[in-house]
N, C-alpha and C. Protein backbone atom coordinates (compact mmCIF):
# COMPACT_ATOMS: atom_id res chain seq x y z
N UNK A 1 0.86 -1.17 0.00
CA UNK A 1 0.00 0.00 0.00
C UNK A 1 0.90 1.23 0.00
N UNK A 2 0.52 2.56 -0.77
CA UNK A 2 1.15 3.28 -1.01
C UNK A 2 1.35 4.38 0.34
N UNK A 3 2.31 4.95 0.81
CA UNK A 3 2.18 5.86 1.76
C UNK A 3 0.90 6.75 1.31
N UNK A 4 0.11 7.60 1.60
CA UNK A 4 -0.33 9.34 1.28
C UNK A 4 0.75 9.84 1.15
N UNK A 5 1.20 10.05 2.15
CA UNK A 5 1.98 11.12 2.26
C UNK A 5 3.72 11.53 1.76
N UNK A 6 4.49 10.26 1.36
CA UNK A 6 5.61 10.36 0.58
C UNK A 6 5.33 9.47 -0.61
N UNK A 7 4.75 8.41 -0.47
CA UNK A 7 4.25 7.69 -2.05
C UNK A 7 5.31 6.35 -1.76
N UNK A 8 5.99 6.34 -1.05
CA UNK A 8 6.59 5.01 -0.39
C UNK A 8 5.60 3.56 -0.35
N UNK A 9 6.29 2.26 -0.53
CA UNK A 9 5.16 1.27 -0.58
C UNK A 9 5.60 0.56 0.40
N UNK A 10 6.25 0.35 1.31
CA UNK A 10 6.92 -0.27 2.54
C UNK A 10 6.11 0.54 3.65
N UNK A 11 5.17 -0.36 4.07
CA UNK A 11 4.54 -0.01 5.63
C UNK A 11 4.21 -1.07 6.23
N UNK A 12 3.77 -1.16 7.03
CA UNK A 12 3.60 -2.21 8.82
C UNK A 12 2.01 -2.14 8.47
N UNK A 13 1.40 -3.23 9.24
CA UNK A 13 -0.05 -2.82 9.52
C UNK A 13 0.18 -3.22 11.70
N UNK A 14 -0.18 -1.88 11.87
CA UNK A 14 -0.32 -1.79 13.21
C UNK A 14 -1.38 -2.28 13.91
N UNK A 15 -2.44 -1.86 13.31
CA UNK A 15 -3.92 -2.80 14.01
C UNK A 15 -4.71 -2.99 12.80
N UNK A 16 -5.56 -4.06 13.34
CA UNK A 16 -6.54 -4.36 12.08
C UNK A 16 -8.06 -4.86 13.15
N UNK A 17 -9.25 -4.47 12.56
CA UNK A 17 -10.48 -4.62 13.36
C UNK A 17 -11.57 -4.90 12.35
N UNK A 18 -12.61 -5.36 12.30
CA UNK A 18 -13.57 -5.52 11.76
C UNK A 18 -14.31 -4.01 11.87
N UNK A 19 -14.48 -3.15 10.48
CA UNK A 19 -15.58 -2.72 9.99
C UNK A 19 -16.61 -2.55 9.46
N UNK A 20 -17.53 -1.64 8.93
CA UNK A 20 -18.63 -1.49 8.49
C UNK A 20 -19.63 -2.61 8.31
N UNK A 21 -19.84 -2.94 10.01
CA UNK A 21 -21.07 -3.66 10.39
C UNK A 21 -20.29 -5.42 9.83
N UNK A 22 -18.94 -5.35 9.55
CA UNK A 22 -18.52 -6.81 9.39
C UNK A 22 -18.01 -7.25 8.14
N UNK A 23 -18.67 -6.10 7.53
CA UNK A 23 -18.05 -5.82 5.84
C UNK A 23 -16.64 -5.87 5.04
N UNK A 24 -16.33 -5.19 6.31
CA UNK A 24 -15.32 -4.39 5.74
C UNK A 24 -14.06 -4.73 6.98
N UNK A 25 -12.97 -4.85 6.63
CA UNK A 25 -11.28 -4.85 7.68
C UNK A 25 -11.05 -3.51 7.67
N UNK A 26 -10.75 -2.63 8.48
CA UNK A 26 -9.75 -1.55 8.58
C UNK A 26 -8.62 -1.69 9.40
N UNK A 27 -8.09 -0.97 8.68
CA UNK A 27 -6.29 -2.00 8.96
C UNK A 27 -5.77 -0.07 9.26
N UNK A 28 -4.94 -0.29 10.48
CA UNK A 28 -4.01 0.77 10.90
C UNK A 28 -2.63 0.75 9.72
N UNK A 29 -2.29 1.58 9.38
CA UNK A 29 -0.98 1.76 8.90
C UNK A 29 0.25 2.53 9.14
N UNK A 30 1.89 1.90 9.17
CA UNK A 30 2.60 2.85 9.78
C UNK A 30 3.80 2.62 8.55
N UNK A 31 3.78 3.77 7.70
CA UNK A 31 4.86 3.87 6.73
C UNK A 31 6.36 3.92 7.13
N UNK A 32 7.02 2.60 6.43
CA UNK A 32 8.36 2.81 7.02
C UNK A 32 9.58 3.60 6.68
N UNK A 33 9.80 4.46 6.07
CA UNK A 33 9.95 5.26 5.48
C UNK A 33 9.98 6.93 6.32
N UNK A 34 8.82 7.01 6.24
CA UNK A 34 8.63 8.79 6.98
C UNK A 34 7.52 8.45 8.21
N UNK A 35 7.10 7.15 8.92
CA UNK A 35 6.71 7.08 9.63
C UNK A 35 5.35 7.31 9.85
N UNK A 36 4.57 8.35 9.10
CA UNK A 36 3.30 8.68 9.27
C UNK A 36 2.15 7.08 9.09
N UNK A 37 1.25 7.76 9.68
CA UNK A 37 0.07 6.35 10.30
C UNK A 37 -1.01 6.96 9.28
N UNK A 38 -1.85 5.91 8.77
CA UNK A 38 -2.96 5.63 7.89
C UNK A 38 -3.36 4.79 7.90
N UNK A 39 -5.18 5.33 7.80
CA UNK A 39 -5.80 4.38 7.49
C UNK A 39 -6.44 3.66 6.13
N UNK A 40 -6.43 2.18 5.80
CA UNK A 40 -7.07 1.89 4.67
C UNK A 40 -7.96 0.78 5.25
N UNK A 41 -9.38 0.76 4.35
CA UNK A 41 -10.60 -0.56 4.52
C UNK A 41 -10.19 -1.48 3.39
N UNK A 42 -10.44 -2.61 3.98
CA UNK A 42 -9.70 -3.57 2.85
C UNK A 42 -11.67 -4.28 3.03
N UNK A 43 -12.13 -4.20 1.30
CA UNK A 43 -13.55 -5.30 1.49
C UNK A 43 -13.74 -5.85 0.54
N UNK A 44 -14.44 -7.20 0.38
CA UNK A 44 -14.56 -7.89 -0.81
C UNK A 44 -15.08 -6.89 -2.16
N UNK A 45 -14.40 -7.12 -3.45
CA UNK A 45 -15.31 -6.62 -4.51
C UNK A 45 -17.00 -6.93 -4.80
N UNK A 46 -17.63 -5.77 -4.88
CA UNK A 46 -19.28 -6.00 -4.56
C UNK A 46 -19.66 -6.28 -6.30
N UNK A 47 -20.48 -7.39 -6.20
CA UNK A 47 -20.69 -7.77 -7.61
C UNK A 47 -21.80 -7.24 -8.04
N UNK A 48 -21.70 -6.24 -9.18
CA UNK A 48 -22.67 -5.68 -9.51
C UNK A 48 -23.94 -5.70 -10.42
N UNK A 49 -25.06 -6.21 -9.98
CA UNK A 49 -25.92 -6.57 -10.75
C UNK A 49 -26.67 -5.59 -11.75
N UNK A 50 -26.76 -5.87 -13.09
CA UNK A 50 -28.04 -4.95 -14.33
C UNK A 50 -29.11 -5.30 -13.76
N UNK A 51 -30.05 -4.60 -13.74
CA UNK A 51 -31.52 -4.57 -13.86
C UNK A 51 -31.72 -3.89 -14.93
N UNK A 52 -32.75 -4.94 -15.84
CA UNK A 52 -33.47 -4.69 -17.29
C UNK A 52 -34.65 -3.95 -16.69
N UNK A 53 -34.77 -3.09 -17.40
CA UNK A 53 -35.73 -2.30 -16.79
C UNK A 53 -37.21 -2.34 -18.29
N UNK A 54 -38.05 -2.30 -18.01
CA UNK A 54 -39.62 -2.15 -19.32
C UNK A 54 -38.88 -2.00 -20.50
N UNK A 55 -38.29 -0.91 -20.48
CA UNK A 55 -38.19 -0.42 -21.40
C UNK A 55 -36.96 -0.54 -22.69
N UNK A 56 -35.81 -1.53 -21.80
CA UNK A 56 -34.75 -2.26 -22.28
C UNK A 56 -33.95 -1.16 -21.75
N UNK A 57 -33.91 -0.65 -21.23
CA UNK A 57 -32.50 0.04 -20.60
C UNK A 57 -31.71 -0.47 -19.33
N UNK A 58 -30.52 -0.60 -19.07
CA UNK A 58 -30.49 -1.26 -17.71
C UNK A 58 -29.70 -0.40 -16.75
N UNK A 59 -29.64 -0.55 -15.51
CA UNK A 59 -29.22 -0.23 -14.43
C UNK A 59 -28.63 -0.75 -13.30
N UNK A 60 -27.73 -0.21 -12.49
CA UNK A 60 -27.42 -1.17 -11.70
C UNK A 60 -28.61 -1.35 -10.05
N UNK A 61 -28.23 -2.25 -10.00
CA UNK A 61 -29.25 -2.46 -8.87
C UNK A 61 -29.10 -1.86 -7.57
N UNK A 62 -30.49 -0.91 -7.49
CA UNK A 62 -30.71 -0.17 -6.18
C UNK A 62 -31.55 -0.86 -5.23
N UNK A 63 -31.10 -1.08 -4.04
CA UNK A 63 -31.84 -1.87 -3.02
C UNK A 63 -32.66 -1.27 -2.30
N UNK A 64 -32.12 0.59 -2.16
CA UNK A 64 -33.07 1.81 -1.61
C UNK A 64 -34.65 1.37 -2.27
N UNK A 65 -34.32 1.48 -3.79
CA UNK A 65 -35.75 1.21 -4.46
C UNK A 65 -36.41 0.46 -4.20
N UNK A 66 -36.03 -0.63 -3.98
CA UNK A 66 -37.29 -2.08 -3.33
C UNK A 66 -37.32 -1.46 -2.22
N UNK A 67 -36.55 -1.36 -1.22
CA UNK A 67 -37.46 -0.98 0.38
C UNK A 67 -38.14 0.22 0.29
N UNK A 68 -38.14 1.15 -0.84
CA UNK A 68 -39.05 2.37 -0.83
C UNK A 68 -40.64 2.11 -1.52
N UNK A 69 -40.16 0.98 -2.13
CA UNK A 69 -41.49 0.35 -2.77
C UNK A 69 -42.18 -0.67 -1.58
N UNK A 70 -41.52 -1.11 -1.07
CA UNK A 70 -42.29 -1.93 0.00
C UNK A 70 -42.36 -1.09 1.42
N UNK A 71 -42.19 -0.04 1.28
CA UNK A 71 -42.36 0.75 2.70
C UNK A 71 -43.71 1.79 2.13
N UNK A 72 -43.97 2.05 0.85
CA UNK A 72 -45.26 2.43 0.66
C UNK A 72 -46.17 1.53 0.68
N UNK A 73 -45.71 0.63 -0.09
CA UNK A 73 -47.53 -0.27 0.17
C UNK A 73 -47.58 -0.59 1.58
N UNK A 74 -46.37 -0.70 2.88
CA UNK A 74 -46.52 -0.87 4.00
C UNK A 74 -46.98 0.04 5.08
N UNK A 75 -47.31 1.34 4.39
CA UNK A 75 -47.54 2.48 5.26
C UNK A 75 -49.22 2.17 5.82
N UNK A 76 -49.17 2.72 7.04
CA UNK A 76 -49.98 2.69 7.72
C UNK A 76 -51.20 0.98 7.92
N UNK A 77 -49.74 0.23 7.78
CA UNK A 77 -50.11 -1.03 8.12
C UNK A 77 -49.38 -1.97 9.51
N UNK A 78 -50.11 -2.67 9.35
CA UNK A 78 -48.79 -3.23 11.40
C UNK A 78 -47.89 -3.87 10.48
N UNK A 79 -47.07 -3.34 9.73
CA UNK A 79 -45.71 -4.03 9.35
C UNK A 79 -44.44 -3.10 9.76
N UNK A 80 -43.60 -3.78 10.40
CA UNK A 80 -42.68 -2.85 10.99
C UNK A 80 -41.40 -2.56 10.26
N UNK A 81 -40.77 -2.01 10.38
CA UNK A 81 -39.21 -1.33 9.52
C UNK A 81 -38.65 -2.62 9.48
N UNK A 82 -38.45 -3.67 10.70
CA UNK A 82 -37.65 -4.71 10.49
C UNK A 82 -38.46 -5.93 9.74
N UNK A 83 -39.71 -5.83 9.99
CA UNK A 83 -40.27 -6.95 8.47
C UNK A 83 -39.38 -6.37 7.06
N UNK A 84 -39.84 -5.19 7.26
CA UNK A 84 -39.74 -4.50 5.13
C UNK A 84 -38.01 -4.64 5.08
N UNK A 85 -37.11 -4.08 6.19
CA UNK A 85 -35.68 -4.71 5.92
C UNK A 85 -35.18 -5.85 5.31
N UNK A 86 -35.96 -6.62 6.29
CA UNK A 86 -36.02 -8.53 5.96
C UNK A 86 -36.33 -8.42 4.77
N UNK A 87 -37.73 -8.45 4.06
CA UNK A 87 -38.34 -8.40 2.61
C UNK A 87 -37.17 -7.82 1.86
N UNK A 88 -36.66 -6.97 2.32
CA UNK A 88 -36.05 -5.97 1.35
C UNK A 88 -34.34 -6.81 0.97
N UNK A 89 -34.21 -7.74 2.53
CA UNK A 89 -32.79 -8.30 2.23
C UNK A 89 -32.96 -9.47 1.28
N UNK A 90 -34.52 -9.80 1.31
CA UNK A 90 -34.34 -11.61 0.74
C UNK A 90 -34.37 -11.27 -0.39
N UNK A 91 -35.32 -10.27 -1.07
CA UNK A 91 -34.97 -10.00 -2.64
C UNK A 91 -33.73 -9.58 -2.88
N UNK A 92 -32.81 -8.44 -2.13
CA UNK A 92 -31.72 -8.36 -2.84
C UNK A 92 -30.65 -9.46 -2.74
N UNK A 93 -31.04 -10.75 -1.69
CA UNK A 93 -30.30 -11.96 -2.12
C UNK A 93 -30.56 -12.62 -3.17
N UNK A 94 -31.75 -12.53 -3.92
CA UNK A 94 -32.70 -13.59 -4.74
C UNK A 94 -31.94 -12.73 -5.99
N UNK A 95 -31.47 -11.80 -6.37
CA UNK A 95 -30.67 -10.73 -7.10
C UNK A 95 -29.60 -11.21 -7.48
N UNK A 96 -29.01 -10.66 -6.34
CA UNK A 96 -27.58 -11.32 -6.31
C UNK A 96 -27.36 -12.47 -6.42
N UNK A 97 -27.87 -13.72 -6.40
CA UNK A 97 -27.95 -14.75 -6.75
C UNK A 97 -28.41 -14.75 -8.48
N UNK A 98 -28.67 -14.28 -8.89
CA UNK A 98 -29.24 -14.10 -10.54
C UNK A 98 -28.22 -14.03 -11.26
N UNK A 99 -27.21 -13.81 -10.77
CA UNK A 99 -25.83 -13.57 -11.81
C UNK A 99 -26.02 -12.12 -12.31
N UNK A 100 -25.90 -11.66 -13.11
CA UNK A 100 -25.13 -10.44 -14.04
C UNK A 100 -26.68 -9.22 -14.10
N UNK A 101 -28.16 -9.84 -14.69
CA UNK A 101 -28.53 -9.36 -15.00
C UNK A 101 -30.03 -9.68 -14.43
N UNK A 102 -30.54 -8.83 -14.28
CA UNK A 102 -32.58 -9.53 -13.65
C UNK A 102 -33.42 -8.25 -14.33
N UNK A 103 -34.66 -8.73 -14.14
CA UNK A 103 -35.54 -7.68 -15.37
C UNK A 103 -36.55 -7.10 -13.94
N UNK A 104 -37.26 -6.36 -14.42
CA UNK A 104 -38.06 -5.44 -12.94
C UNK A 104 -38.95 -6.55 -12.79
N UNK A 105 -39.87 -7.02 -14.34
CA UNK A 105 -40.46 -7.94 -13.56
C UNK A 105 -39.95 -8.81 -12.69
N UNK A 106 -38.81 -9.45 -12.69
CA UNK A 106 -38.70 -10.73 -11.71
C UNK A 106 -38.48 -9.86 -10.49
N UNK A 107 -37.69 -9.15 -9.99
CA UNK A 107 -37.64 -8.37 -8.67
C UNK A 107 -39.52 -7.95 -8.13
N UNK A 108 -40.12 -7.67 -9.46
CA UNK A 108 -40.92 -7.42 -8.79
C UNK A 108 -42.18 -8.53 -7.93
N UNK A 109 -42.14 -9.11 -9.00
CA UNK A 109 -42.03 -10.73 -8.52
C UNK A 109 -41.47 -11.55 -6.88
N UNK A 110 -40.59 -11.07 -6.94
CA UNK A 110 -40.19 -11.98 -5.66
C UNK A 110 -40.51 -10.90 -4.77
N UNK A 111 -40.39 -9.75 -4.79
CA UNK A 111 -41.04 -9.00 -3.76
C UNK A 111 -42.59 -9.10 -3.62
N UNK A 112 -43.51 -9.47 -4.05
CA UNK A 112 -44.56 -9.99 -4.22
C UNK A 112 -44.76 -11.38 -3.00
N UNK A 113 -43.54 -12.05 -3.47
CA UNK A 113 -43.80 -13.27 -3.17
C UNK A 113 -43.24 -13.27 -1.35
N UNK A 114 -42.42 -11.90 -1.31
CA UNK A 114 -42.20 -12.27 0.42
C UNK A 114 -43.24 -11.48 0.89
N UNK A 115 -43.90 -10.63 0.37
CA UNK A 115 -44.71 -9.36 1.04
C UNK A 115 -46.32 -10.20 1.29
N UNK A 116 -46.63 -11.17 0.40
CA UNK A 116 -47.83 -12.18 1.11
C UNK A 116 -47.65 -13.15 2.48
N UNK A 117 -46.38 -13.06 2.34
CA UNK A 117 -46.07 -13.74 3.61
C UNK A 117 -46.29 -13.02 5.01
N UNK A 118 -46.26 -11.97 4.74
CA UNK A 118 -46.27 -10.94 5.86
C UNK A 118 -47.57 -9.97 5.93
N UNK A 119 -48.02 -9.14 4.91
CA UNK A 119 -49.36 -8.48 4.94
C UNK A 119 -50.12 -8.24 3.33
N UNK A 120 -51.47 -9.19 3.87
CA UNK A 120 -52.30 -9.14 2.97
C UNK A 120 -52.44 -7.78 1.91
N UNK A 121 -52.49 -6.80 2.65
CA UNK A 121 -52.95 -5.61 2.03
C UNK A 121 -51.80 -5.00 1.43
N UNK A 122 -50.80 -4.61 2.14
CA UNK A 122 -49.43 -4.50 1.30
C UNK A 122 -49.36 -5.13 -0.02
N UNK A 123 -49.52 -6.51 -0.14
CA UNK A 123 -49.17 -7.41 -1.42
C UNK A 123 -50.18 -6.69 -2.40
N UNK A 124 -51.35 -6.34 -1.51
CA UNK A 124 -52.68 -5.84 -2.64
C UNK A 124 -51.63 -4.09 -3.22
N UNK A 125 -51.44 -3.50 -2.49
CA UNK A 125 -51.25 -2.15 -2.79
C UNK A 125 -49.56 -2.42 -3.45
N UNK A 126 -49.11 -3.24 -3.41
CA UNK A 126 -47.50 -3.21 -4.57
C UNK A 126 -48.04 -3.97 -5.82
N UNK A 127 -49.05 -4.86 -5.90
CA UNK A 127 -49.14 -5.44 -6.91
C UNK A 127 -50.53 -4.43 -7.74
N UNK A 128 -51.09 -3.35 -7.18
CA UNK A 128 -51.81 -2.87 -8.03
C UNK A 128 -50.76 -1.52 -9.01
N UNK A 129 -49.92 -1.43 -8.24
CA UNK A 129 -48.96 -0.62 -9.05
C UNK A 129 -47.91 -1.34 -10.05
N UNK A 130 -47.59 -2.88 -9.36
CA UNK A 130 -46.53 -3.11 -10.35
C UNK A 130 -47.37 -3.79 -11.35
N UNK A 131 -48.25 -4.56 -10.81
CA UNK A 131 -49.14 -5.17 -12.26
C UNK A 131 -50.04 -4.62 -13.02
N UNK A 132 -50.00 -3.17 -12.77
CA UNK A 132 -51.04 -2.10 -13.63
C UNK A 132 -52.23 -3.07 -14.10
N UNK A 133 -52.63 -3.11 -12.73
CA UNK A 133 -54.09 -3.23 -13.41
C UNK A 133 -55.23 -2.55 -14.32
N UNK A 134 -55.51 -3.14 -15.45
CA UNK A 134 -56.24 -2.36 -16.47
C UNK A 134 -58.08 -2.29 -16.13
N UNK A 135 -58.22 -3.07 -15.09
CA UNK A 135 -60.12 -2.37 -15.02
C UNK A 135 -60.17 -3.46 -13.60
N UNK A 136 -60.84 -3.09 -13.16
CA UNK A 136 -61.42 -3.84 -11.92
C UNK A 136 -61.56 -5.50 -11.93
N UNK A 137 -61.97 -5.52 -12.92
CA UNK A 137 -62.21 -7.72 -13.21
C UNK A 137 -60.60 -8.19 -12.81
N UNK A 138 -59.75 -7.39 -13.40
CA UNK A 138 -58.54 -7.89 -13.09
C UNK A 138 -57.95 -7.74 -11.50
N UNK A 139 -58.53 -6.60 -10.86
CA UNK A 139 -58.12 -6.69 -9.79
C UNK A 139 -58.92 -7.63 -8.97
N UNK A 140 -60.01 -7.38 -9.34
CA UNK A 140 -61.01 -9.04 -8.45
C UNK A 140 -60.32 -10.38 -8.83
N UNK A 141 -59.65 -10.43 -9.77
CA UNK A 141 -59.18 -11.87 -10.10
C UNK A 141 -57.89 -11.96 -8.91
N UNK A 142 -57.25 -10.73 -9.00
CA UNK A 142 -55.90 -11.13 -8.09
C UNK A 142 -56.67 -11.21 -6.40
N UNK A 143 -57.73 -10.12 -6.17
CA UNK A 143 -58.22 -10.42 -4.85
C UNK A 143 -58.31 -12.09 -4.33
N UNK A 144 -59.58 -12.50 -5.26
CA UNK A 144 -59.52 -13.65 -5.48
C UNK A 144 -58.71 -15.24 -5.08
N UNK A 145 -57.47 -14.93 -6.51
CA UNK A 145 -56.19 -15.53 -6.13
C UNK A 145 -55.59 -16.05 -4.94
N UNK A 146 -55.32 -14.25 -4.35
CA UNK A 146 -54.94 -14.31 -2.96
C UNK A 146 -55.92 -14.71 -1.86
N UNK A 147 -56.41 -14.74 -2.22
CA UNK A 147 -57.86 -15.44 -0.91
C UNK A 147 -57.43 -17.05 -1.10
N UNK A 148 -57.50 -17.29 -2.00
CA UNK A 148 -57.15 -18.66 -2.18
C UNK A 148 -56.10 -19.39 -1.78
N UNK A 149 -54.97 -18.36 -1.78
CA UNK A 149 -53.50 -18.91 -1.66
C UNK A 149 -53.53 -18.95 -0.30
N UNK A 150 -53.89 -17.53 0.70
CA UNK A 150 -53.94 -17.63 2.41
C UNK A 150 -54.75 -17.95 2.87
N UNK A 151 -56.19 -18.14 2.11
CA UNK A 151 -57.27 -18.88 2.98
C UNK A 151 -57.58 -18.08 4.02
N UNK A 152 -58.11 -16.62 3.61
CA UNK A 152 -58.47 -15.71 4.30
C UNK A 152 -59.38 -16.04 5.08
N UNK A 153 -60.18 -15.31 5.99
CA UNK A 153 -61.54 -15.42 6.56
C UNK A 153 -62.56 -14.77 5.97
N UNK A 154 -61.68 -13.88 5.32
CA UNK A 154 -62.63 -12.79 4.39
C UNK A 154 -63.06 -13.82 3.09
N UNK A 155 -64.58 -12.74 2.89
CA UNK A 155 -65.08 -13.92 1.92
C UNK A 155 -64.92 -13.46 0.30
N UNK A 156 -64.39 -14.26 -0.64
CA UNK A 156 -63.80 -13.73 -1.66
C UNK A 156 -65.26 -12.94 -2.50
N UNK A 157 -64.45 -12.24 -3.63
CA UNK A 157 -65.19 -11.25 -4.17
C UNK A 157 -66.08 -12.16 -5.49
């Protein structure tokens, strides 16, 4: 590692500790040379996934975006910050597991698929936005569906 401060590559590592929540090593440094101390984080390379987006353009994958999408359909429901975290970690594992590239539908998809697990109405209010529903028959069909799949008490439409 290079000094900062003379550009020397001969240094010591003086301490080393686990950072950023476990992520990350930060390692003390003491240049042998001119002596000055620095710090560097040493962390695995983060593999970066495309998301195909509708329209064929792609992007890299934002994880803000799924928990901002599942923290609206979760508003003013008993689902708490640490459910929608959870939701929010298993899709961006189900991602990262995809290799190179995933399309909105499938993200949107598996977020679908953890958010029934947890609240009925949520799943109703992300899937009327991501599946643009075109007239009411279609949304009675997904009501429906989901009655079927959890075996509500409520009586289907």
């Amino acid at each position: 590692m290079k000094c900062p401060f003379c550009g020397n590559d001969e240094d010591r590592v003086i301490d080393s500790r686990p950072a950023r929540e476990g992520k990350a090593i930060r390692r003390r440094r003491e240049c042998s040379v001119c002596g000055s101390r620095f710090t560097t984080y040493e962390a695995p390379e983060e593999q970066v996934v495309l998301v195909i987006k509708s329209d064929g353009t792609r992007e890299p994958f934002n994880r803000k975006k799924v928990y901002r999408g599942i923290t609206i359909a979760c508003n003013k429901r008993p689902v708490t910050a640490d459910q929608a975290e959870q939701i929010t970690a298993a899709v961006e594992s189900r991602v990262i597991a995809a290799d190179r590239e995933v399309t909105t539908q499938q993200i949107g998809q598996w977020t679908l698929e953890e958010l029934i697990r947890v609240d009925e109405v949520a799943y109703i209010r992300f899937a009327s936005v991501f599946k643009r529903y075109e007239n009411l028959n279609e949304f009675l069909k997904e009501l429906n569906r989901i009655h079927s799949i959890t075996g509500s008490s409520a009586e289907p439409v």
